[in-house]
Every structure is written in structure tokens, then in C-alpha cells.
C-alpha atoms as a PDB file:
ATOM      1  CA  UNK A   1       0.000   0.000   0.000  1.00  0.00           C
ATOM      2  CA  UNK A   2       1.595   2.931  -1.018  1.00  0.00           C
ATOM      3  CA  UNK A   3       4.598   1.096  -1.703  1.00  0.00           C
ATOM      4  CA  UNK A   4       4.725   0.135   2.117  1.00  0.00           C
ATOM      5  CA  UNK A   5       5.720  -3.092   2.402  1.00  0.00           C
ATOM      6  CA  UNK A   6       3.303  -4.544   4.676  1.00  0.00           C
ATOM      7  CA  UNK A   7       3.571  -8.344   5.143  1.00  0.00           C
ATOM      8  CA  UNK A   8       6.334 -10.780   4.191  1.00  0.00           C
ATOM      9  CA  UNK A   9       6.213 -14.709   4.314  1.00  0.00           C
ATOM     10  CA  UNK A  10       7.421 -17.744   3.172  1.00  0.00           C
ATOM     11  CA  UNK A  11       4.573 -19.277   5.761  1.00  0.00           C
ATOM     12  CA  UNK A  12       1.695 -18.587   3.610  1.00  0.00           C
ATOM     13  CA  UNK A  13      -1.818 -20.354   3.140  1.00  0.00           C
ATOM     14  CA  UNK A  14      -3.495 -20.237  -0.570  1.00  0.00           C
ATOM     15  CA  UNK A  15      -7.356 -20.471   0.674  1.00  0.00           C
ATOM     16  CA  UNK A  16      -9.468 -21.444  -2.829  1.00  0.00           C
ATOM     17  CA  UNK A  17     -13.463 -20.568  -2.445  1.00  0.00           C
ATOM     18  CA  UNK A  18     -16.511 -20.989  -4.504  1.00  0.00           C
ATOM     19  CA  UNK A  19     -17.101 -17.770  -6.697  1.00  0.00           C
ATOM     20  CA  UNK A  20     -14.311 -16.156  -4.604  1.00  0.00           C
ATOM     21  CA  UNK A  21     -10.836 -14.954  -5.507  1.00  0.00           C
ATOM     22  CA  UNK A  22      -7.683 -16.996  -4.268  1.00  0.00           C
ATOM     23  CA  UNK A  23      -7.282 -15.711  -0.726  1.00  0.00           C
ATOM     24  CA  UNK A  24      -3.805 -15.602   0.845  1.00  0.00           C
ATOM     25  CA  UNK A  25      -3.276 -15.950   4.821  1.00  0.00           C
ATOM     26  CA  UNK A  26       0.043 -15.038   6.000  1.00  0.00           C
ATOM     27  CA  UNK A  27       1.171 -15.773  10.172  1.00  0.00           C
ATOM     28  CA  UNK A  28       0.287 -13.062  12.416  1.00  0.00           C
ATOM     29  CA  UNK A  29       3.858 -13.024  12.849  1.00  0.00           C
ATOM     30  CA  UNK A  30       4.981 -11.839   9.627  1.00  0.00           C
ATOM     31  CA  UNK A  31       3.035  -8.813   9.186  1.00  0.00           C
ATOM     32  CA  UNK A  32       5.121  -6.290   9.582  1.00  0.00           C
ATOM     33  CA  UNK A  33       2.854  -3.193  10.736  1.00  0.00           C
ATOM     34  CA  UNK A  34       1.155  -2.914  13.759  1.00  0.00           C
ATOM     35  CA  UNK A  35      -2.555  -3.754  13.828  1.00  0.00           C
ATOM     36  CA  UNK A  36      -5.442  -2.020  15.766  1.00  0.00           C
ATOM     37  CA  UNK A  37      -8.368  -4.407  16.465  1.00  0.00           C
ATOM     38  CA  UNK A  38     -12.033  -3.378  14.823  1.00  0.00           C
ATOM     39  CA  UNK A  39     -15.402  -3.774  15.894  1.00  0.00           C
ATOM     40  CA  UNK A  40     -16.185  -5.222  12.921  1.00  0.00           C
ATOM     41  CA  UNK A  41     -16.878  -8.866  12.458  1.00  0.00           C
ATOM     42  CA  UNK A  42     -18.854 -10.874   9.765  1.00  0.00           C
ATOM     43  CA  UNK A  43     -19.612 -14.507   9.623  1.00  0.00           C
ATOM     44  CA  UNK A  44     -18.792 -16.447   7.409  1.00  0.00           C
ATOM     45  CA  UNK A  45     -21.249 -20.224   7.357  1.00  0.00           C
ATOM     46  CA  UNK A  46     -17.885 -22.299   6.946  1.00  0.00           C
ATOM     47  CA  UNK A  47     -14.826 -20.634   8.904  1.00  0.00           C
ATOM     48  CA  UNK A  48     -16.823 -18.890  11.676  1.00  0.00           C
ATOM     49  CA  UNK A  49     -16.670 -15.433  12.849  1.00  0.00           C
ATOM     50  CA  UNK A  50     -14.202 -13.306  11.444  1.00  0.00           C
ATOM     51  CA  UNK A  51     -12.767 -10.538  13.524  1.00  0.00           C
ATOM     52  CA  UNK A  52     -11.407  -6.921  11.350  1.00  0.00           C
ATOM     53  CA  UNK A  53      -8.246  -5.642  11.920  1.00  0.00           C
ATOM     54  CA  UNK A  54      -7.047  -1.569  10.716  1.00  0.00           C
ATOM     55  CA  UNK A  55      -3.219  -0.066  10.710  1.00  0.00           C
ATOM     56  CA  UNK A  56      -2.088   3.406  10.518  1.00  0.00           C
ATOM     57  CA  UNK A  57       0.372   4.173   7.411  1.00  0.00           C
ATOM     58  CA  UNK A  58       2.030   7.511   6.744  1.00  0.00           C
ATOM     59  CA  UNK A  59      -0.891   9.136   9.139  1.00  0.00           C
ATOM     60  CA  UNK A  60      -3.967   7.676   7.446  1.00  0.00           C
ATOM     61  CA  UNK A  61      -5.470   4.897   9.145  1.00  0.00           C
ATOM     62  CA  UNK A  62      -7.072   2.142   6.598  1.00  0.00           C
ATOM     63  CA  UNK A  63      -9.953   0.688   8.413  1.00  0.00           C
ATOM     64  CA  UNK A  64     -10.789  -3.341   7.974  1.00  0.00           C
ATOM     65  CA  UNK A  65      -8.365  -4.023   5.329  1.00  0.00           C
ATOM     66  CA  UNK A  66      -6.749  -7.097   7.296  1.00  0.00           C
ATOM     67  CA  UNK A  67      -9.646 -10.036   8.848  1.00  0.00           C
ATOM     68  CA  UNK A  68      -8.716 -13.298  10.587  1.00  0.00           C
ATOM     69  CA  UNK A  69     -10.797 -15.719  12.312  1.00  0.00           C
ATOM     70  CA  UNK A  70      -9.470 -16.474  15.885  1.00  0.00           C
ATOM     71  CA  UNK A  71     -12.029 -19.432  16.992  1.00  0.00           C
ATOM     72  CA  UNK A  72     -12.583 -20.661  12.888  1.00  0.00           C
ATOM     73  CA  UNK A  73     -14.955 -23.836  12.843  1.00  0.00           C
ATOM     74  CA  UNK A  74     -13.313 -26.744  12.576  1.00  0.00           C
ATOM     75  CA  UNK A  75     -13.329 -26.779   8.758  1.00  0.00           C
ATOM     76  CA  UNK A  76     -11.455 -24.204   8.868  1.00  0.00           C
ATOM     77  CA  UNK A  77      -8.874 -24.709  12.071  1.00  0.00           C
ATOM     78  CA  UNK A  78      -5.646 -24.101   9.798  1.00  0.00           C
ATOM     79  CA  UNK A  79      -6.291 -20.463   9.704  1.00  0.00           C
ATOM     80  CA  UNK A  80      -6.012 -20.056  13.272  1.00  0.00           C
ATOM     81  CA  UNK A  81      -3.196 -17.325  13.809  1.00  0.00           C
ATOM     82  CA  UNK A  82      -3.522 -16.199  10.211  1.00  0.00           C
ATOM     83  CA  UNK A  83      -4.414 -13.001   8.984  1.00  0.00           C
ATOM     84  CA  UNK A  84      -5.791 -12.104   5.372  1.00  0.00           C
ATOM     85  CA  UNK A  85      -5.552  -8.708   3.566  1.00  0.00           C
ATOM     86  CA  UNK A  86      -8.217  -7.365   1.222  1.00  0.00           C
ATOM     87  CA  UNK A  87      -5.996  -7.999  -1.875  1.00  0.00           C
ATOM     88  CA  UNK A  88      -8.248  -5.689  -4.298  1.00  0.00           C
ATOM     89  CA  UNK A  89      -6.810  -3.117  -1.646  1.00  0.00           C
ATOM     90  CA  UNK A  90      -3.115  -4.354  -1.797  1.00  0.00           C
ATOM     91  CA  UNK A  91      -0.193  -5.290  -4.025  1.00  0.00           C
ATOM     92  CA  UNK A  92       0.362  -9.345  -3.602  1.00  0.00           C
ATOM     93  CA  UNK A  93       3.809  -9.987  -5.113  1.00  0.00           C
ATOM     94  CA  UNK A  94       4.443 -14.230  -5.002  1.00  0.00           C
ATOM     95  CA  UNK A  95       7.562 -15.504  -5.531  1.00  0.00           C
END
């Protein structure tokens, strides 16, 4: 965002969906900005409920552009600890 390099893995978690773009989940631990929790939370019938996370870059805070899903159903359990950006929002560079 902005040329801010926000995240960097080799950790990563392709997530393919029904109707929905490729989604990538990358460890907590390898974001590299520091995340404010949201009030906002959606659910979602086969992960659970997932819990919206904002930053602050260069002053301007970007509200719910990061989710993750903390207590995902059981389908889902792997993304426990991972977070996912909006990637319409975002630059994803894979190497």
C-alpha cells in the first residue's frame, strides 16, 4: 500500500473458495505493521466469525483491510493465527 511493504512470508496459506478470488493468509507473525483491532466482524457459514483488523500508514489509518478468524470452525482450524488482507486493496507480489 503505497509502496509500504506490509507483510512478508514464506509461511503462507493459498485459501481457494466458490465464486471467490484466491485468498492468501500469511502468520500473524509476519506482518510487519502494527494492527489495531475493529469492531467489525462478519460470519462467514464455513470458517466462523471473522474478527477486522485496521493499521495506521504515513498518518492515514485504513480501516478493515486485514480479517482473521481467531475461533474458525473446525473446517477451517488451519487459519487459526492467520491473517488475510483485502488484496483488491493491496499489491500481492508471489515468488
Amino acid at each position: 500500500m503505497n509502496g509500504q511493504l506490509l507483510a512478508d512470508t514464506v509461511h503462507g496459506k493459498l485459501l481457494y473458495e466458490t465464486t471467490l478470488s484466491t485468498r492468501y493468509y500469511l502468520p500473524r507473525e509476519d506482518v510487519l505493521t502494527a494492527l489495531t483491532p475493529s469492531p467489525t466482524r462478519t460470519l462467514c457459514p464455513y470458517k466462523g466469525k471473522a474478527s477486522y483488523w485496521s493499521f495506521t500508514l504515513d498518518g492515514q489509518t485504513v480501516e478493515d483491510l486485514v480479517w482473521s478468524y481467531e475461533d474458525p470452525l473446525a473446517d477451517a482450524a488451519g487459519l487459526k493465527g492467520y491473517l488475510a488482507f483485502y488484496d483488491d486493496e493491496v499489491e500481492v507480489l508471489l515468488d
